[in-house]
Protein backbone atom coordinates (compact mmCIF):
# COMPACT_ATOMS: atom_id res chain seq x y z
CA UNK A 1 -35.23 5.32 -2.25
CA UNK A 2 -31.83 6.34 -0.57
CA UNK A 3 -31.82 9.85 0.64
CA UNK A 4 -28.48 11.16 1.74
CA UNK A 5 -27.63 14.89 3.78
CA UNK A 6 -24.52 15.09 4.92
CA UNK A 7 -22.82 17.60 5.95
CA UNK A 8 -19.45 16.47 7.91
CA UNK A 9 -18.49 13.50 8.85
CA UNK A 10 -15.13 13.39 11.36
CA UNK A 11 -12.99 11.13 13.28
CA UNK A 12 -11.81 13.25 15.59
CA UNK A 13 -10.53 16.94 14.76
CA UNK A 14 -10.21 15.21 10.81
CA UNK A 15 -13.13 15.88 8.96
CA UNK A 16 -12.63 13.43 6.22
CA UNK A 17 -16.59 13.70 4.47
CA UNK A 18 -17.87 17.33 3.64
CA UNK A 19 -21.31 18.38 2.46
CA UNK A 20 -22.68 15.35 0.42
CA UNK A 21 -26.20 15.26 -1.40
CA UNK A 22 -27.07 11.90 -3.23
CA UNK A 23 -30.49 10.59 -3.92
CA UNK A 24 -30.86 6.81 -5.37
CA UNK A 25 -34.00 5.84 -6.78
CA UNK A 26 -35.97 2.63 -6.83
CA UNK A 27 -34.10 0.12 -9.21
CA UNK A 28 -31.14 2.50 -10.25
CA UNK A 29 -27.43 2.23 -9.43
CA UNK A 30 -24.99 4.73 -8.12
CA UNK A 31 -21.25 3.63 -7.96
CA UNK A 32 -18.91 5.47 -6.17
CA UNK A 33 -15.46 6.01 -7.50
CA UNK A 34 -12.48 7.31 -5.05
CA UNK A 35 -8.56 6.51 -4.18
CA UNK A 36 -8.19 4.10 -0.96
CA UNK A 37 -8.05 5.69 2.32
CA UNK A 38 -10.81 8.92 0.74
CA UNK A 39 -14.04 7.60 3.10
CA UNK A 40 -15.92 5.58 0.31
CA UNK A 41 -16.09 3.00 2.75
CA UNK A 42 -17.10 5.72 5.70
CA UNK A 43 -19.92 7.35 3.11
CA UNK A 44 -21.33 3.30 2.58
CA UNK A 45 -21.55 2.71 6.40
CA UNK A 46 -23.66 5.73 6.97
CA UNK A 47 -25.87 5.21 4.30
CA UNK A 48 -26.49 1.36 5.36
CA UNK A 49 -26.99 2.58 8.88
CA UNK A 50 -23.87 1.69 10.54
CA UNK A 51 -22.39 4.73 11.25
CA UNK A 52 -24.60 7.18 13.11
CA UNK A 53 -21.77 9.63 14.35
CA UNK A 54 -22.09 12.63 11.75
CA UNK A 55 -23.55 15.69 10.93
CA UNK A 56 -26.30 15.21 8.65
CA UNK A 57 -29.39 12.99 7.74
CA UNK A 58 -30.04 9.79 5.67
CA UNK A 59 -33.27 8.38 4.72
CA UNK A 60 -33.20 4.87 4.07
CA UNK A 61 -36.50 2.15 3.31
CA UNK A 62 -36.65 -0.46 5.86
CA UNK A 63 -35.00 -3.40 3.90
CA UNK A 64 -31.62 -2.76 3.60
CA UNK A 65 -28.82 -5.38 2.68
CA UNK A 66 -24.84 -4.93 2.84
CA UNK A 67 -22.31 -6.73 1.19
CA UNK A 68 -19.01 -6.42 2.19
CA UNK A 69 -15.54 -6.66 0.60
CA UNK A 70 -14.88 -9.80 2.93
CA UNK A 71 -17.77 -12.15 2.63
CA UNK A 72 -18.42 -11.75 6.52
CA UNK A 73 -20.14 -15.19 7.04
CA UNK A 74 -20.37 -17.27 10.02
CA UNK A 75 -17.50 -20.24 9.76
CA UNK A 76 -19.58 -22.35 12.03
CA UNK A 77 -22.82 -22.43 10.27
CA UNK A 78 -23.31 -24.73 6.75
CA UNK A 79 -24.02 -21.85 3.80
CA UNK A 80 -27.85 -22.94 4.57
CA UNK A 81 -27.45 -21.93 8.07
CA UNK A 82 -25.91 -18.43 7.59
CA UNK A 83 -28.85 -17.57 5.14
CA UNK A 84 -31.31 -18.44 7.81
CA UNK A 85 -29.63 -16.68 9.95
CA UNK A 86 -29.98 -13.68 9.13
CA UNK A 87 -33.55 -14.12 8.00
CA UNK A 88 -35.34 -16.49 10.23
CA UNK A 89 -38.50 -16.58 8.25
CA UNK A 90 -36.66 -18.14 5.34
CA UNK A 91 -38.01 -21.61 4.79
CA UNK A 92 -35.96 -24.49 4.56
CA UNK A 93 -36.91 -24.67 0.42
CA UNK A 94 -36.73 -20.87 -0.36
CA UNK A 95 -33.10 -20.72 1.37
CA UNK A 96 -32.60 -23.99 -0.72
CA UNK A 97 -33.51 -21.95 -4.08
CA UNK A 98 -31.67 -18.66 -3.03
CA UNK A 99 -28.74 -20.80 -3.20
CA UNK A 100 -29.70 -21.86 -6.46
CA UNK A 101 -29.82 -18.89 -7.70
CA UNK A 102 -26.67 -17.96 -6.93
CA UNK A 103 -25.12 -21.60 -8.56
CA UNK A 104 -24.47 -23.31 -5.15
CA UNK A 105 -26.96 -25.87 -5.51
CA UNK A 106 -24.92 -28.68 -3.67
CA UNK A 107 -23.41 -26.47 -1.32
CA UNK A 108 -25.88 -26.06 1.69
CA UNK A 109 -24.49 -28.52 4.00
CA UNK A 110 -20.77 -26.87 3.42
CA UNK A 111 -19.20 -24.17 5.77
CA UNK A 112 -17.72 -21.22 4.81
CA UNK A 113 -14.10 -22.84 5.27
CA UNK A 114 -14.80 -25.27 2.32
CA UNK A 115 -15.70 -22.81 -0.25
CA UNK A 116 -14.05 -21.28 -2.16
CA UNK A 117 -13.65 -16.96 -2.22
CA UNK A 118 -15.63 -16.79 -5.39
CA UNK A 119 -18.31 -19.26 -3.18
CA UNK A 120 -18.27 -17.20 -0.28
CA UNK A 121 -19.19 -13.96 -2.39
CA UNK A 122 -21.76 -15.87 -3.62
CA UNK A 123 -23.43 -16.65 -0.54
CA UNK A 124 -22.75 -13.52 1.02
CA UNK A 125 -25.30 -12.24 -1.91
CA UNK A 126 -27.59 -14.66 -1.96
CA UNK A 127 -27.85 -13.52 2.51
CA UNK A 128 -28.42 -10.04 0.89
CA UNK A 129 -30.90 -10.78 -1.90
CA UNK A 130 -32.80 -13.60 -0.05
CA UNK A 131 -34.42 -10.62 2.64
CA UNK A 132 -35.77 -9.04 -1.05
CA UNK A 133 -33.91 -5.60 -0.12
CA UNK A 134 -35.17 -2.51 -1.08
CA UNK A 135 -31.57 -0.63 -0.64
CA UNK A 136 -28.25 -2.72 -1.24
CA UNK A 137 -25.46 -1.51 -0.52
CA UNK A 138 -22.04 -3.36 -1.97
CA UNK A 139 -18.73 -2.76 -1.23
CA UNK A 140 -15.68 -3.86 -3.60
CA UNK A 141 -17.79 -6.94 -3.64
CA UNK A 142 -15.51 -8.41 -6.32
CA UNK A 143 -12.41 -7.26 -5.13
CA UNK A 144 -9.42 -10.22 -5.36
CA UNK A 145 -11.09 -12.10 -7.65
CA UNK A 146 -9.55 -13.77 -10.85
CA UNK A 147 -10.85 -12.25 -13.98
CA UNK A 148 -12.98 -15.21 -14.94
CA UNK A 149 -14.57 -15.32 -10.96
CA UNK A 150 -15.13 -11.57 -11.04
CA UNK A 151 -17.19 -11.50 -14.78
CA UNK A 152 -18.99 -14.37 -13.12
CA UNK A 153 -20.11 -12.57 -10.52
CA UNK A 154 -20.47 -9.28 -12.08
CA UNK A 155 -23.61 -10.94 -14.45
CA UNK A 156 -24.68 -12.46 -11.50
CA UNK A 157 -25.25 -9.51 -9.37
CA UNK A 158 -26.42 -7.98 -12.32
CA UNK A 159 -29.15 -10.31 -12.58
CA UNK A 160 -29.79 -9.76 -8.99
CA UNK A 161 -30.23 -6.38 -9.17
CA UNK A 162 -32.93 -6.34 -12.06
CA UNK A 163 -34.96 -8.62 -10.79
CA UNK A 164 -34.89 -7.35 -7.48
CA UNK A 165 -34.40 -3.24 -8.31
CA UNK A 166 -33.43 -1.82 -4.97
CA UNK A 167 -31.88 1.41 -4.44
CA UNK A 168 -28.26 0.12 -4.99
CA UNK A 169 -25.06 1.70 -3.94
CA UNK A 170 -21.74 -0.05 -5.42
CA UNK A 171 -18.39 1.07 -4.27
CA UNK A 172 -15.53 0.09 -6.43
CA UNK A 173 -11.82 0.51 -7.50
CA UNK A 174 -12.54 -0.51 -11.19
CA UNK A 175 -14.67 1.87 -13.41
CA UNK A 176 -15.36 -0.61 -16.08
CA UNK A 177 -17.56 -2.95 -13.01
CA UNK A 178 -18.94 1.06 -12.31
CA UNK A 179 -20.00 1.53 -15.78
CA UNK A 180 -21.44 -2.02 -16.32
CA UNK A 181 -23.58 -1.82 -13.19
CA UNK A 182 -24.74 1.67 -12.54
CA UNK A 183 -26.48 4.13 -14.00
CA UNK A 184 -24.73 7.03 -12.36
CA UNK A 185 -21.29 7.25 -11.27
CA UNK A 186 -19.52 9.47 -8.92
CA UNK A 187 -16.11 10.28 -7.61
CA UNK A 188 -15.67 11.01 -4.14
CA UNK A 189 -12.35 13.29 -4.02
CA UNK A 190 -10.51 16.11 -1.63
CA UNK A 191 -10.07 17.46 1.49
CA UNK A 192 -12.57 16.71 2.93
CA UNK A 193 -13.87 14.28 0.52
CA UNK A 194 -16.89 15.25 -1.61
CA UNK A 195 -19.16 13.97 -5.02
CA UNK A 196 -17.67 15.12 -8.11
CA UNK A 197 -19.15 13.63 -11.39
C-alpha cells in the first residue's frame, strides 16, 4: 500500500503542492488528472521516493518501480542488459521471458537506439515489472504514441498490472487511458495544487 501526507511541497518561496491525502491499496489504480506545469509530475517523484524535500510523509512497500514518460534506458546496454541491470538477480532465462512478455522476443541482443519508441516503452516496463513491484508508479507512459502503439500498450500494461496488482499510480493527460486503467481518478488543480475528485 501507498500512503501519502503531504502537506507543502515548494521550490523555493512557490509552494506549488498543498495538503494532499491519498491512500492506494494493494492491486488498485489511482490516476492522476491535472494541466501541464500543476506538479503531477512533482506529487509522482515524492511518492516513488525521489523527491525527499517537502513537508509531509509517504509510506511506501519496499518494491517500488517507475516508469517514466521517456523510456530512460541505457543506449549502451542490449534490452537484455538494461533488464539485468537494474535487477542483478534476474537470470539469463527469466530476463529472456520478461521480454516475452512484453512481445520483444527477438529483441535482447538490440540496443535501445534500434528500437523503436513503442519498443523502448516496452522494455522500460518489462525493467519495472520484472523486480515483481509492489508500488508502480507510471508517468504519461504512453505519451507520443500513435493510436494503434498506445492501445497496444494500454492492454499490455493492463495485463501487467493484474497479474502483478501493485499499488499503482498512473499520471496522464488523457482521461479515457485514466478511466480504462484505474479504479479511482483524481484531479490535481489550484494554487497550490491539491486532489479534487
Amino acid at each position: 500500500m501507498i500512503r501519502l501526507h503531504l502537506l507543502s511541497k515548494r521550490f523555493g518561496p512557490a509552494e506549488v503542492l498543498g495538503r494532499i491525502d491519498l491512500q492506494i491499496a494493494a492491486g488498485e489504480t489511482v490516476a492522476l488528472l491535472g494541466p501541464s506545469g500543476i506538479g503531477k509530475s512533482t506529487l509522482l517523484r515524492i511518492v516513488a521516493g525521489l523527491d525527499s524535500d517537502f513537508e509531509g510523509r509517504v509510506e511506501r512497500p519496499g518494491r517500488i518501480a517507475m516508469v517514466f514518460q521517456e523510456p530512460t534506458l541505457l543506449p549502451w546496454r542490449t534490452a537484455l542488459q538494461n533488464l539485468r541491470l537494474v535487477h542483478p538477480g534476474l537470470s539469463r532465462a527469466a530476463a529472456q521471458d520478461m521480454l516475452a512478455r512484453v512481445g520483444l522476443t527477438d529483441k535482447g541482443r538490440a540496443y535501445p537506439g534500434q528500437l523503436s519508441l513503442g519498443q523502448q516503452r516496452r522494455l522500460a516496463l518489462a525493467r519495472a515489472f520484472a523486480g515483481q513491484p509492489q508500488a508502480l508508479v507510471l508517468d504519461e507512459p504512453f505519451a507520443s504514441l500513435d493510436p494503434e502503439t498506445a492501445e497496444a500498450m494500454l492492454a499490455l500494461t493492463e495485463r501487467l498490472i493484474a497479474e502483478a496488482r501493485p499499488a499503482t499510480l498512473l499520471v496522464t493527460h488523457a482521461r479515457a487511458e485514466a478511466e480504462r486503467l484505474a479504479s479511482r481518478i483524481h484531479v490535481l488543480d489550484g494554487q497550490p495544487a491539491v486532489l479534487r475528485r
